[in-house]
Protein backbone atom coordinates (compact mmCIF):
# COMPACT_ATOMS: atom_id res chain seq x y z
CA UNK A 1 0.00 0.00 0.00
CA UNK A 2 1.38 3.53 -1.05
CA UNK A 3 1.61 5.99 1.66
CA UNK A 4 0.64 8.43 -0.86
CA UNK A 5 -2.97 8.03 -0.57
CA UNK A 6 -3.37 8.81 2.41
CA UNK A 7 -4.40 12.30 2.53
CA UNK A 8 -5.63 14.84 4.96
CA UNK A 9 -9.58 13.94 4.45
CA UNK A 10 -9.81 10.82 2.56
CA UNK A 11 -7.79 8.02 0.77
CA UNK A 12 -7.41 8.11 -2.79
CA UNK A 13 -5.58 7.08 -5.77
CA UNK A 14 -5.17 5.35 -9.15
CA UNK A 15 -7.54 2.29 -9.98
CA UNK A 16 -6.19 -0.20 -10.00
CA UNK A 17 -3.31 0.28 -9.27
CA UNK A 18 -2.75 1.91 -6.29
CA UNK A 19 -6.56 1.51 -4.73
CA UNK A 20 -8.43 -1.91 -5.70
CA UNK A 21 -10.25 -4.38 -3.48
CA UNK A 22 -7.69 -6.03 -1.85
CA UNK A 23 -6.90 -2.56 -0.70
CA UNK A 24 -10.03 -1.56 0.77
CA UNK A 25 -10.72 -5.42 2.38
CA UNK A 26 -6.79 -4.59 4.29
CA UNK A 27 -8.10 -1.10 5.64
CA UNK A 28 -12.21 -2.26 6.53
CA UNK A 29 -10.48 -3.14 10.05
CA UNK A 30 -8.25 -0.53 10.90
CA UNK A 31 -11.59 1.98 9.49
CA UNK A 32 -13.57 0.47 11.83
CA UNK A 33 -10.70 0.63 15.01
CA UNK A 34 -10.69 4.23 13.95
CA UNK A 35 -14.51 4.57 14.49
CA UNK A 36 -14.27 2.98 17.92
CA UNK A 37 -16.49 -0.07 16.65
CA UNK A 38 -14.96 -2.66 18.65
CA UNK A 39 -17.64 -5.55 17.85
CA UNK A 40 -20.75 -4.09 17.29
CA UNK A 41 -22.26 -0.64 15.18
CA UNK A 42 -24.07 0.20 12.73
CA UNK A 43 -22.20 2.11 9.68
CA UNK A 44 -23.54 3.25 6.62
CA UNK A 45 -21.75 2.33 3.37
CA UNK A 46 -22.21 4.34 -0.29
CA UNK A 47 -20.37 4.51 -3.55
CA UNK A 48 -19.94 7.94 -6.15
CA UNK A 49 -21.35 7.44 -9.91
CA UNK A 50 -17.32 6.40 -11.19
CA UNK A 51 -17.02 3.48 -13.37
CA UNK A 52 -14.83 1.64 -10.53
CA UNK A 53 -16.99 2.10 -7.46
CA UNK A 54 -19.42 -0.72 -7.57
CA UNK A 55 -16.16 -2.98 -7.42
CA UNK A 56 -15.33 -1.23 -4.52
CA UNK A 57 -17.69 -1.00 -3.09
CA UNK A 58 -19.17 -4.67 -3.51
CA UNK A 59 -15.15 -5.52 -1.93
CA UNK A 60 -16.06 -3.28 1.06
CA UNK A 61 -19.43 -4.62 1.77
CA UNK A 62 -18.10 -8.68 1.26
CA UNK A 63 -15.10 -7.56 3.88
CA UNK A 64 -18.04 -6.05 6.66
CA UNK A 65 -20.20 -9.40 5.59
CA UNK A 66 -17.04 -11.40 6.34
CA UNK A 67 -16.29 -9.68 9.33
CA UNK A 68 -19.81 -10.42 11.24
CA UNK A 69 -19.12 -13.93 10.65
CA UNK A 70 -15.67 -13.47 12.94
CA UNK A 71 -17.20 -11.99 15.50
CA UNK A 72 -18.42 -8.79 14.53
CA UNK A 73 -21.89 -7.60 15.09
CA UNK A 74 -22.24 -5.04 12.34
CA UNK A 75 -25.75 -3.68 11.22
CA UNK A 76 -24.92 -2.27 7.74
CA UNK A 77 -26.89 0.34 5.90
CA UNK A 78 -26.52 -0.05 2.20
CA UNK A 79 -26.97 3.30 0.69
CA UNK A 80 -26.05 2.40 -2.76
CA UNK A 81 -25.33 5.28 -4.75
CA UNK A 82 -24.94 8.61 -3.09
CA UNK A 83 -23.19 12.21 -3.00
CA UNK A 84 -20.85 12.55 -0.76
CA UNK A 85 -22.97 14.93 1.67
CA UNK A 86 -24.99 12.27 1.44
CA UNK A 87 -23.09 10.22 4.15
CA UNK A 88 -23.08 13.35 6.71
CA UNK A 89 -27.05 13.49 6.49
CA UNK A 90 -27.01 9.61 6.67
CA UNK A 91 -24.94 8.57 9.53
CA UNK A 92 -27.15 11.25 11.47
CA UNK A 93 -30.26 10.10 10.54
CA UNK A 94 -29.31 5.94 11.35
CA UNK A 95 -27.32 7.32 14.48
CA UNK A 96 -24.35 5.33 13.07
CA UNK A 97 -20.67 4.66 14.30
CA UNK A 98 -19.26 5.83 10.93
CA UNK A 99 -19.86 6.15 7.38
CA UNK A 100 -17.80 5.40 4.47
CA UNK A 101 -18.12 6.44 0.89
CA UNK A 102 -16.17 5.05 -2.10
CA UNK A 103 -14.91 8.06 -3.98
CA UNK A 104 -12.20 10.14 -5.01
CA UNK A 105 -14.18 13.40 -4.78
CA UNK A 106 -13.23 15.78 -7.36
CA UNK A 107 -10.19 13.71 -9.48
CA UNK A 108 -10.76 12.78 -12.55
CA UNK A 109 -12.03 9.10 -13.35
CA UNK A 110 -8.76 7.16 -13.64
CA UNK A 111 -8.75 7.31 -9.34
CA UNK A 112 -11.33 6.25 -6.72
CA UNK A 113 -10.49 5.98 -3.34
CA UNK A 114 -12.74 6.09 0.48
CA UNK A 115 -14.05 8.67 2.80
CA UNK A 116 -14.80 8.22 6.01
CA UNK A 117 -16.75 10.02 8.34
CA UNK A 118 -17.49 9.57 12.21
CA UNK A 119 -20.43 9.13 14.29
CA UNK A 120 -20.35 13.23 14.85
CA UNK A 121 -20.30 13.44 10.93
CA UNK A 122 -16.77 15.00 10.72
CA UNK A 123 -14.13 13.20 7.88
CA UNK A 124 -11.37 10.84 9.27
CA UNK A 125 -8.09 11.94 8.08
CA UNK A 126 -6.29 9.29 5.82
CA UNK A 127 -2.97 10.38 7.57
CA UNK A 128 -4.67 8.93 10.84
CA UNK A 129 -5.31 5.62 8.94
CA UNK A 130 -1.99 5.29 7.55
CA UNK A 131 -0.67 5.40 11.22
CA UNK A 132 -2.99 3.12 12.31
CA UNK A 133 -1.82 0.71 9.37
CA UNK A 134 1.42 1.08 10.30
CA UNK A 135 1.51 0.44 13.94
CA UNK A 136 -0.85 -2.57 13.17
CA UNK A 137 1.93 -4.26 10.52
């Protein structure tokens, strides 16, 4: 995983190649660490209108799936295709842990990448992810 995609309010990068499934199945826990959801929460999950986000987003929603059958107790609202203000509005109205949007915001279509945003609806920086990551490796 490139460091370099983990920004100040999201993660983002080329697809494939530097954001793809196996990416967003290897961050799903650490995400969810970050959002203090130890075993059980509800988070709402979306994806942008770009060519690679129902991949993505079909990865990220297989990875929560996977994890409630280890022991998680997840309740996940599937909000299909949304805006990005969207999520805010969302993870207020389901009074959820977190939220987490696939999309790379305003970069043109070659990248995709995931936003995250906590139960007080304010984004998770990347950077705080990456350290995370690393401290987990």
């Amino acid at each position: 995983m490139k460091p370099s995609i983990f920004g100040a309010y999201d993660i983002r990068g080329k697809y494939p190649s530097e954001i793809n499934e196996k990416v967003i199945e290897k961050l799903l826990p650490i995400i969810l660490k970050i959002l203090k959801v130890k075993s059980k929460g509800k988070i709402v999950l979306g994806h942008d209108v770009r060519l690679s986000s129902p991949q993505l987003y079909k990865a990220a929603m297989n990875k929560l799936n996977s994890l409630n059958k280890s022991g998680y107790d997840l309740e996940i609202v599937s909000a299909g295709m949304i805006t990005t203000p969207m999520i805010y509005f969302l993870v207020h109205k389901f009074k959820a842990k977190g939220g987490i949007v696939i999309t790379a915001s305003h970069n043109p279509k070659e990248y995709n990448g995931i936003k995250i945003v906590n139960a007080s609806g304010l984004p998770v920086s990347g950077k705080e992810i990456y350290e995370l990551y690393k401290a987990l490796r």
